[in-house]
PDB file of N, CA and C in Angstrom:
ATOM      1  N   UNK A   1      75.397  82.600  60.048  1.00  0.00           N
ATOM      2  CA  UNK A   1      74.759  82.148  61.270  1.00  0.00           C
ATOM      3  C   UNK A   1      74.662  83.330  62.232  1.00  0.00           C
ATOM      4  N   UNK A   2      73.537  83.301  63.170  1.00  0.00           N
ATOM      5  CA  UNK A   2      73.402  84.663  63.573  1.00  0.00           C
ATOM      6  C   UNK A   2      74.040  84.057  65.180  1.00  0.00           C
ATOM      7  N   UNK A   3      74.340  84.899  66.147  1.00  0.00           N
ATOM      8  CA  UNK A   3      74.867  84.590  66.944  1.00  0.00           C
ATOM      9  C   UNK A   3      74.020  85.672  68.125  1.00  0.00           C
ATOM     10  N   UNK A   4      73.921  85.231  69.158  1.00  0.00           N
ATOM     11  CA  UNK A   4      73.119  85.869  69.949  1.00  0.00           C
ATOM     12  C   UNK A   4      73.930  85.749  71.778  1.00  0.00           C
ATOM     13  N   UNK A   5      73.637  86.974  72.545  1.00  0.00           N
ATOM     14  CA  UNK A   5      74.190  86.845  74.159  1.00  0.00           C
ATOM     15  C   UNK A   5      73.567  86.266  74.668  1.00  0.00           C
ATOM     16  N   UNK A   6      73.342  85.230  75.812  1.00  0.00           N
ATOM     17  CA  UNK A   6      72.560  85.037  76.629  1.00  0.00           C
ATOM     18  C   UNK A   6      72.545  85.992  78.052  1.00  0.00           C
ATOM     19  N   UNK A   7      71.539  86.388  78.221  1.00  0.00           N
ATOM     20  CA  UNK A   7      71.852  87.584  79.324  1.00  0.00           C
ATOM     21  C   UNK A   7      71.030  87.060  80.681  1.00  0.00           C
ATOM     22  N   UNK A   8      69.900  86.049  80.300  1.00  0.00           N
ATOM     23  CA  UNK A   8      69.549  86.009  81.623  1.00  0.00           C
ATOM     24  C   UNK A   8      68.648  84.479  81.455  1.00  0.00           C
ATOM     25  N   UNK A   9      68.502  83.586  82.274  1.00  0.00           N
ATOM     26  CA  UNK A   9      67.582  82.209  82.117  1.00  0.00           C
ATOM     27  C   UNK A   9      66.239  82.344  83.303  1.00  0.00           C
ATOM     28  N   UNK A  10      65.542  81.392  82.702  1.00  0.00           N
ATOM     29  CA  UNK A  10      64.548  80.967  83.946  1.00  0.00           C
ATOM     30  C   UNK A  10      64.634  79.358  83.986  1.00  0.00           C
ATOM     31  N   UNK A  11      64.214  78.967  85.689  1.00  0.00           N
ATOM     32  CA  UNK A  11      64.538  77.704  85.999  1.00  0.00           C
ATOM     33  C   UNK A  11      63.038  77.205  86.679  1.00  0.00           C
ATOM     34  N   UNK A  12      62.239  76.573  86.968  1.00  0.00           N
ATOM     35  CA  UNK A  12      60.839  76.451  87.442  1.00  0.00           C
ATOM     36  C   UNK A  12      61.372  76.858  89.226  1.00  0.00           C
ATOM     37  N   UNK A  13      62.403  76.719  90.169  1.00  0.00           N
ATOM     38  CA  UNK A  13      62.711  76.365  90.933  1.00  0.00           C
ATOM     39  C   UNK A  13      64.106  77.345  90.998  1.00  0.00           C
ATOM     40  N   UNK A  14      64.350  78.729  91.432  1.00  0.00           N
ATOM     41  CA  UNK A  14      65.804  79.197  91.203  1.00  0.00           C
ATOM     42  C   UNK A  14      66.937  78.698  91.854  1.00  0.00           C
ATOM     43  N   UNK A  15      66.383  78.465  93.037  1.00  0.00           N
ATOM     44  CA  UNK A  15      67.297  77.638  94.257  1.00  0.00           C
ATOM     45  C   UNK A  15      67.625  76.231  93.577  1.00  0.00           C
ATOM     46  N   UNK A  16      66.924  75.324  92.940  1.00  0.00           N
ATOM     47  CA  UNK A  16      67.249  73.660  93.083  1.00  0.00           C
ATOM     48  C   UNK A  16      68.662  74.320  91.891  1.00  0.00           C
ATOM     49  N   UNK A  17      69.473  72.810  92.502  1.00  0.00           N
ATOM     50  CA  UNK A  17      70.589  72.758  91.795  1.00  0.00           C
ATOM     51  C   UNK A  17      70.162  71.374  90.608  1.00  0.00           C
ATOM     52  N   UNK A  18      68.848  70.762  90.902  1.00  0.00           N
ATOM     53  CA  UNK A  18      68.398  69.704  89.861  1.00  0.00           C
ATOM     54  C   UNK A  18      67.628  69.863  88.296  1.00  0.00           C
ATOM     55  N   UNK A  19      66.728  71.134  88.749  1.00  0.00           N
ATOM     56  CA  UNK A  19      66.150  71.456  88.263  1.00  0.00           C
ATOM     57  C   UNK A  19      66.613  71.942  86.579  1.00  0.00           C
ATOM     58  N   UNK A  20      65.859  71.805  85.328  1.00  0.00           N
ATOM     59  CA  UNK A  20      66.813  72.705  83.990  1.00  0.00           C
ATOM     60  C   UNK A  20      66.257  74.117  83.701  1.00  0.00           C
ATOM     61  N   UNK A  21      66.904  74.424  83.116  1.00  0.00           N
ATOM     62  CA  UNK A  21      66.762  75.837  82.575  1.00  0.00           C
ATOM     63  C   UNK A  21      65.704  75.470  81.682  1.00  0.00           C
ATOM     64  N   UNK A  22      64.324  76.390  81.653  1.00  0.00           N
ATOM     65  CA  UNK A  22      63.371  76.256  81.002  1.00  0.00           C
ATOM     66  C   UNK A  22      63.457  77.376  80.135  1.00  0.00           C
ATOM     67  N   UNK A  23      63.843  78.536  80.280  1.00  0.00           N
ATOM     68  CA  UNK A  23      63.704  79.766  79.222  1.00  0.00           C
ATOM     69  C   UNK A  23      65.165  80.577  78.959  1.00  0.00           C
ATOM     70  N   UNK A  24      65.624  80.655  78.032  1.00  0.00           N
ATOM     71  CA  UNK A  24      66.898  81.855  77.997  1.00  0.00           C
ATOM     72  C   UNK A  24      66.175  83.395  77.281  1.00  0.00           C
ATOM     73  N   UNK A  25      67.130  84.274  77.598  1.00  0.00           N
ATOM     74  CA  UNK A  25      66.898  85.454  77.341  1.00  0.00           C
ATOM     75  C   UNK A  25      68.250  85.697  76.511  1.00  0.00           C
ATOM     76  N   UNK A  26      67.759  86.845  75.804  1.00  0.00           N
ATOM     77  CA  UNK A  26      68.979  87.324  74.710  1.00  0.00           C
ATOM     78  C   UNK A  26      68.112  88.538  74.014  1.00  0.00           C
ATOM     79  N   UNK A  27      69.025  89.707  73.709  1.00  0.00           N
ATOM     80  CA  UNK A  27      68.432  90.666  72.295  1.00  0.00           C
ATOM     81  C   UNK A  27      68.721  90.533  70.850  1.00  0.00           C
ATOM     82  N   UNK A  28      68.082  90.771  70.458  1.00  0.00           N
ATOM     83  CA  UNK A  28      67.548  90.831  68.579  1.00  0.00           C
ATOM     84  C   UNK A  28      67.792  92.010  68.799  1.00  0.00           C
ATOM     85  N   UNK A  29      68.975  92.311  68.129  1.00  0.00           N
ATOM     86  CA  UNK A  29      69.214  94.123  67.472  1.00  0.00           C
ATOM     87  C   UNK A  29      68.483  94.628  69.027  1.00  0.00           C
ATOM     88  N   UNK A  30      67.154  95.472  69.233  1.00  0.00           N
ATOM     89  CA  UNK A  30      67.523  95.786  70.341  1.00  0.00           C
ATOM     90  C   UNK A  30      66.194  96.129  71.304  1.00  0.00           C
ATOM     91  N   UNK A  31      65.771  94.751  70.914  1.00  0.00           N
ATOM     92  CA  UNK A  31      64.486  93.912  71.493  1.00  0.00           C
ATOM     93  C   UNK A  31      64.855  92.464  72.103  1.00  0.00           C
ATOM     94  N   UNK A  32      64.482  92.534  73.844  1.00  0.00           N
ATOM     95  CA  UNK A  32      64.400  91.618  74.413  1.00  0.00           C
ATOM     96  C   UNK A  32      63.812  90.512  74.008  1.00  0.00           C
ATOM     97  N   UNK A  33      64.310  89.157  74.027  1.00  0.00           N
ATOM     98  CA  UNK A  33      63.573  88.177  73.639  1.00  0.00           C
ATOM     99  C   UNK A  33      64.183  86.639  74.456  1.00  0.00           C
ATOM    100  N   UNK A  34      62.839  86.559  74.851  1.00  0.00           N
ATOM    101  CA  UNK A  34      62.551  85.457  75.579  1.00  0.00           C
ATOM    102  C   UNK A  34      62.223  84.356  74.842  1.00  0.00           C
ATOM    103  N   UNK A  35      62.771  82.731  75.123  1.00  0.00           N
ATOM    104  CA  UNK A  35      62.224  81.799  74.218  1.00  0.00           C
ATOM    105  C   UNK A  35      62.450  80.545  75.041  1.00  0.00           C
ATOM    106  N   UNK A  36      61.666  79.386  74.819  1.00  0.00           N
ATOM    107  CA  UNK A  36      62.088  78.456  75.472  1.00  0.00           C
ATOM    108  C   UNK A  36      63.192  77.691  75.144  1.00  0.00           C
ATOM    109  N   UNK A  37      63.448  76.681  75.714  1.00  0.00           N
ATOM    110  CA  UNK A  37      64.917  76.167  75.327  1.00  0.00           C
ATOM    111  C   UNK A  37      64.808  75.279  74.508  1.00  0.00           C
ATOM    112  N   UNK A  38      63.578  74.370  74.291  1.00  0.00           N
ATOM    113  CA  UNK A  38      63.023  73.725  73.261  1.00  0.00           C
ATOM    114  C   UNK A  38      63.315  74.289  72.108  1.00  0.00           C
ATOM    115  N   UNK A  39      62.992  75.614  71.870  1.00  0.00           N
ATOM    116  CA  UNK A  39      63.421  76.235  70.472  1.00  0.00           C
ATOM    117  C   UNK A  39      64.569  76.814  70.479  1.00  0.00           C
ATOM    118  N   UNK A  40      65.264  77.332  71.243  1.00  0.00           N
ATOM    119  CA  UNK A  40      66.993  77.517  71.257  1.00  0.00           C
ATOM    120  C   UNK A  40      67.426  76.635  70.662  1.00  0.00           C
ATOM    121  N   UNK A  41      66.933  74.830  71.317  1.00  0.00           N
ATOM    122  CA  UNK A  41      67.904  73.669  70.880  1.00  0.00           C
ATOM    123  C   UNK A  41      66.861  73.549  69.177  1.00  0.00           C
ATOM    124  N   UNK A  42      66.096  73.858  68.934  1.00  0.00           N
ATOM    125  CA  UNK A  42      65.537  73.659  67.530  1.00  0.00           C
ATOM    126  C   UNK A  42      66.643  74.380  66.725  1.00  0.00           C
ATOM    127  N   UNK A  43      66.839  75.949  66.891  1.00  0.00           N
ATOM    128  CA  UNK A  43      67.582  76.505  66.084  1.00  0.00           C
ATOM    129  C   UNK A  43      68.821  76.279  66.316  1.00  0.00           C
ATOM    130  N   UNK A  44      69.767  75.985  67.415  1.00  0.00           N
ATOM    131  CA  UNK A  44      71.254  75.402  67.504  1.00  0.00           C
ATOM    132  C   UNK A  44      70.967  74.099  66.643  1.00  0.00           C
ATOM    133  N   UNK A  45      70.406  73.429  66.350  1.00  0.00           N
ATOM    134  CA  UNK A  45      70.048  72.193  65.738  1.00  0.00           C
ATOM    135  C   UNK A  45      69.683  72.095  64.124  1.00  0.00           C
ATOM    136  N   UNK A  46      69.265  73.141  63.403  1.00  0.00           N
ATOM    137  CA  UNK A  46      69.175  73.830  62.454  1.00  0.00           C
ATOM    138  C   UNK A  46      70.660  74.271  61.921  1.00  0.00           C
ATOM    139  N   UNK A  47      70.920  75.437  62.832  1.00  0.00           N
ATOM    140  CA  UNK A  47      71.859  75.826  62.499  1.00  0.00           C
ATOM    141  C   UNK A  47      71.512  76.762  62.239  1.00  0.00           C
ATOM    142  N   UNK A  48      70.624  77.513  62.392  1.00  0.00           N
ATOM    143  CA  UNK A  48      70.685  79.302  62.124  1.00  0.00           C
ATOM    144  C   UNK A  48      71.213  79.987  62.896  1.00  0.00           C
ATOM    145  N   UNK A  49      71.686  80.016  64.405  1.00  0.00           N
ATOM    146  CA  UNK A  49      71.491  80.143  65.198  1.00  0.00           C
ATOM    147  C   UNK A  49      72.651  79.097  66.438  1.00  0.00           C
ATOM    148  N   UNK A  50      73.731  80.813  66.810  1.00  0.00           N
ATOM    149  CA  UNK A  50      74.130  79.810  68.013  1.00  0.00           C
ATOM    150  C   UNK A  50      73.659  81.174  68.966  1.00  0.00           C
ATOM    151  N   UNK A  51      74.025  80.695  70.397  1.00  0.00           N
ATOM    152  CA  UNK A  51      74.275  81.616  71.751  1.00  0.00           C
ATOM    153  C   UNK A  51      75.186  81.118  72.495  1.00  0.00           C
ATOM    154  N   UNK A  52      75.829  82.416  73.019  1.00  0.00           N
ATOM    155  CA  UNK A  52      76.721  82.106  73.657  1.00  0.00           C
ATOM    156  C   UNK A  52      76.717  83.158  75.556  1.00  0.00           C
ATOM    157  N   UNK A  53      77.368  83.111  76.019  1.00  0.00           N
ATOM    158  CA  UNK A  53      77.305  83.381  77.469  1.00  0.00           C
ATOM    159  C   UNK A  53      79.049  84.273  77.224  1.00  0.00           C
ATOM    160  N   UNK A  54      78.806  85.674  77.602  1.00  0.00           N
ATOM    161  CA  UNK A  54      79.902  85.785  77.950  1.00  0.00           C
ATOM    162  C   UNK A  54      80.646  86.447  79.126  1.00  0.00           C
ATOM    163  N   UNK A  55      81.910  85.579  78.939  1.00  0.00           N
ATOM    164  CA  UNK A  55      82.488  85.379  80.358  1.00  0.00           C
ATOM    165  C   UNK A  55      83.809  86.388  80.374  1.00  0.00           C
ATOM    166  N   UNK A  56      83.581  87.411  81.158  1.00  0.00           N
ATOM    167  CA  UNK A  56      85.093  88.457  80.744  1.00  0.00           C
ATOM    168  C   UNK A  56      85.492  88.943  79.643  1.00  0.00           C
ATOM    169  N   UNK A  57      86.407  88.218  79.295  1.00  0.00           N
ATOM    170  CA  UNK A  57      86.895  88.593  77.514  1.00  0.00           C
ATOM    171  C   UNK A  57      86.107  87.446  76.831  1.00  0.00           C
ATOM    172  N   UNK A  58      85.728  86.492  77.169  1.00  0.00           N
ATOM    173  CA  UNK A  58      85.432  85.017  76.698  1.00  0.00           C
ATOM    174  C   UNK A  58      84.235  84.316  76.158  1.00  0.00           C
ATOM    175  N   UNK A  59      84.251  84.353  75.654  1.00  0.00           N
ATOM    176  CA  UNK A  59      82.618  83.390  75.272  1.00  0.00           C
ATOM    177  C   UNK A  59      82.079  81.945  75.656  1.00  0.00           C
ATOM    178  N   UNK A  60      81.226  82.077  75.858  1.00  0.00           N
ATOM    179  CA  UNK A  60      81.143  80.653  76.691  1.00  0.00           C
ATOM    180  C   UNK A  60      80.007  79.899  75.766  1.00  0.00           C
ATOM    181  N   UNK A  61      80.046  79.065  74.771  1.00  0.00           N
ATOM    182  CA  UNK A  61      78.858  78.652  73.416  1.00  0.00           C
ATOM    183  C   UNK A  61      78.176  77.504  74.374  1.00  0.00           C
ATOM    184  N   UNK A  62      76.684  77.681  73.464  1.00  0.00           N
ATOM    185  CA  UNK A  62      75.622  76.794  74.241  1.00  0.00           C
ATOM    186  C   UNK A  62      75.745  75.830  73.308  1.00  0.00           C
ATOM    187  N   UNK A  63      75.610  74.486  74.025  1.00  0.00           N
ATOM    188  CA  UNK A  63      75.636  73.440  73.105  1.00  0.00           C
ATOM    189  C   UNK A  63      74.007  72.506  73.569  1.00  0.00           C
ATOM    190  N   UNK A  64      73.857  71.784  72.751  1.00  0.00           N
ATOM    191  CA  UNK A  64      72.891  70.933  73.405  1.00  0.00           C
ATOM    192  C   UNK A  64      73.445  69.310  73.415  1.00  0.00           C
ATOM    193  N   UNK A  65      73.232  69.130  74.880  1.00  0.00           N
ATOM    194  CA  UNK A  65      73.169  68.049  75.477  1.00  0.00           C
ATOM    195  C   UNK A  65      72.050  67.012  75.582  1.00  0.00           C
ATOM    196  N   UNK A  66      72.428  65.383  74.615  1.00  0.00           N
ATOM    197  CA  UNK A  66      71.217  64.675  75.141  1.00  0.00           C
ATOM    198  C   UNK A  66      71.893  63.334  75.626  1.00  0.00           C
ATOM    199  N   UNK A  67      71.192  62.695  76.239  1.00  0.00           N
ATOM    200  CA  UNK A  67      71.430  61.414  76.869  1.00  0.00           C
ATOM    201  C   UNK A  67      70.073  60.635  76.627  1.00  0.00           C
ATOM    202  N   UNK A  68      70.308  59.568  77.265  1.00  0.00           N
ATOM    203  CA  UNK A  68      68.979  58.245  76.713  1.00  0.00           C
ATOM    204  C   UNK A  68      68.061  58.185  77.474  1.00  0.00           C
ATOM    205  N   UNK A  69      68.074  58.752  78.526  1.00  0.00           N
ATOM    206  CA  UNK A  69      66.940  58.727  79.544  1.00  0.00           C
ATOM    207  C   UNK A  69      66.049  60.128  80.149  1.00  0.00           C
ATOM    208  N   UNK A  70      66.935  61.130  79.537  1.00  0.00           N
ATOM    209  CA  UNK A  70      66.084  62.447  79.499  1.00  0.00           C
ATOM    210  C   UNK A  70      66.133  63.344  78.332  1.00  0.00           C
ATOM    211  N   UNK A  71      64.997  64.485  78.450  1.00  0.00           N
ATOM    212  CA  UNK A  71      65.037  65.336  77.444  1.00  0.00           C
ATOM    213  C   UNK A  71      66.491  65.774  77.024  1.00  0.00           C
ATOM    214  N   UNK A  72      66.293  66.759  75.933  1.00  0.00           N
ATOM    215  CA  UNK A  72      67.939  67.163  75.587  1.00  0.00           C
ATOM    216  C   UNK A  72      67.643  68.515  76.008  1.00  0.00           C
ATOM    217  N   UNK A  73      69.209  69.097  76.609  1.00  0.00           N
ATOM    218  CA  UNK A  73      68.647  70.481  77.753  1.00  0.00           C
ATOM    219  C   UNK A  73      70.306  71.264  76.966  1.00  0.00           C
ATOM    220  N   UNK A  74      70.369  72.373  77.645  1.00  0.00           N
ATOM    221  CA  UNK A  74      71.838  73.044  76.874  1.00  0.00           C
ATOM    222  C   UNK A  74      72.387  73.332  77.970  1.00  0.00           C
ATOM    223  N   UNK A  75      73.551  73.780  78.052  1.00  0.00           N
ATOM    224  CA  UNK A  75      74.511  73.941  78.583  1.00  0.00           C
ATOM    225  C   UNK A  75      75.730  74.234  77.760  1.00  0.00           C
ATOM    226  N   UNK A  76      76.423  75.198  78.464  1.00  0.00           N
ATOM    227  CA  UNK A  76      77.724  75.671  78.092  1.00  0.00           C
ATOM    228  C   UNK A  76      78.845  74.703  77.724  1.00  0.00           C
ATOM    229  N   UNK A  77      79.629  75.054  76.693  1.00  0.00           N
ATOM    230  CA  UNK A  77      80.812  74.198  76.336  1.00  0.00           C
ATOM    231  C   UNK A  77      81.714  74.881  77.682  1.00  0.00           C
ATOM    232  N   UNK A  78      82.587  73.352  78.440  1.00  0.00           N
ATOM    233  CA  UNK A  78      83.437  73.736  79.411  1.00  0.00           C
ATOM    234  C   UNK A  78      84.498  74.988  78.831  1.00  0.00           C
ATOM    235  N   UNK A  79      84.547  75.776  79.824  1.00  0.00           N
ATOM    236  CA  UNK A  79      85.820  76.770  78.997  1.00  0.00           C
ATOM    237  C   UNK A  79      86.735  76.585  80.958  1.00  0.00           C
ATOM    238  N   UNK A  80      86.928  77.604  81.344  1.00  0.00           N
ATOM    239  CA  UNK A  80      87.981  77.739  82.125  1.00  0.00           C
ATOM    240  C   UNK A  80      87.316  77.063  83.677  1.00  0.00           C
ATOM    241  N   UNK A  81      85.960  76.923  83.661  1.00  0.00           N
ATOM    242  CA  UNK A  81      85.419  76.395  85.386  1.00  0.00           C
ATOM    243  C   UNK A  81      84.394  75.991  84.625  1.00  0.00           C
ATOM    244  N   UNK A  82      84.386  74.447  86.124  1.00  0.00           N
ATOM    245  CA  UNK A  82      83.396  73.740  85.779  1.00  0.00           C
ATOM    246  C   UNK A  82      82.174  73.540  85.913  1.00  0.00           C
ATOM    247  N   UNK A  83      81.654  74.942  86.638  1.00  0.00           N
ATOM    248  CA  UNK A  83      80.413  75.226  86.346  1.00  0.00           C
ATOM    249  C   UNK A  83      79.656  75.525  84.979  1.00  0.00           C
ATOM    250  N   UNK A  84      78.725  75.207  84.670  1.00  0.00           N
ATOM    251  CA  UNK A  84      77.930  75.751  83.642  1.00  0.00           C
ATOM    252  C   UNK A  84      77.571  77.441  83.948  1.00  0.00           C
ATOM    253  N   UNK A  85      78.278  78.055  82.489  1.00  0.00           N
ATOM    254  CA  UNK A  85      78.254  79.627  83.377  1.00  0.00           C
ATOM    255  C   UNK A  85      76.429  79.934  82.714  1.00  0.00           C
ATOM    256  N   UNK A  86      75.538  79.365  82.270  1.00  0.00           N
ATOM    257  CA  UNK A  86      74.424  79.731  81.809  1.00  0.00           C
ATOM    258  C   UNK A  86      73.726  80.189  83.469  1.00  0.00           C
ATOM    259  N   UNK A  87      73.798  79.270  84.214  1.00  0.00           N
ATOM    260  CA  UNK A  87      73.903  78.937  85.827  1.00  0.00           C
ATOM    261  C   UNK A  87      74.580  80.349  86.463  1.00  0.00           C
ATOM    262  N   UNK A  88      75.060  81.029  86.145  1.00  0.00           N
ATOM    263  CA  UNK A  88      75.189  82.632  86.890  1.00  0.00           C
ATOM    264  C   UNK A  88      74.918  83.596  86.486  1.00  0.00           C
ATOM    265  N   UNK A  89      73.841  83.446  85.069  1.00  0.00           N
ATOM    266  CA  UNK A  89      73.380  84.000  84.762  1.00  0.00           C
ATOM    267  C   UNK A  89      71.939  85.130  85.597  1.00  0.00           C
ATOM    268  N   UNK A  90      71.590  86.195  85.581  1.00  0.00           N
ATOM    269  CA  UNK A  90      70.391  86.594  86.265  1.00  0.00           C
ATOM    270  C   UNK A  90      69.178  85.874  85.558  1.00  0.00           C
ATOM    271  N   UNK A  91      68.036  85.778  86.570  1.00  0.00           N
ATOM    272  CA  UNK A  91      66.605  85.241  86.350  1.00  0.00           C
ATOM    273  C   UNK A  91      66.044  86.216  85.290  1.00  0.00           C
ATOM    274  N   UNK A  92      65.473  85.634  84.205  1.00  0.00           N
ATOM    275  CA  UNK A  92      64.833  86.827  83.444  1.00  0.00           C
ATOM    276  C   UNK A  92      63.413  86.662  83.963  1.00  0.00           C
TER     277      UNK A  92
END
């Protein structure tokens, strides 16, 4: 499974705290690559493919989240704070 950084997201809205993450960023060997999150959660969902966020020494893995009344969006497995650290990530 290939494993990838997340280094930076886009949100339609950077300020709303409602709003989801529409795009993550990460490198391939050592080409920027942008993708939507639709296909992040395709390949976490597959399984070729995780990303993770990292935090200090720590890794912070993207999981995907769905519920019954909205799309399915990702977010970080809780590690030490309960923010989602995808969320302090820079705007790509």
């Amino acid at each position: 499974m290939a494993s990838y950084q997340v280094f930076c997201i886009t949100k339609p809205n950077a300020n709303s705290s409602h709003e989801h993450i529409t795009h993550i960023g990460y490198y391939d060997a050592k080409t920027k690559v942008i993708i939507p999150v639709q296909a992040a959660i395709r390949r976490i969902d597959a399984n070729p493919s995780e990303f993770y966020v990292q935090v200090g020494g720590e890794k912070a893995y993207v999981t995907v989240v769905r519920t019954k009344d909205h799309a399915p969006y990702i977010k970080t497995i809780p590690d030490g704070t309960k923010r989602d650290n995808l969320l302090s990530l820079e705007r790509c």
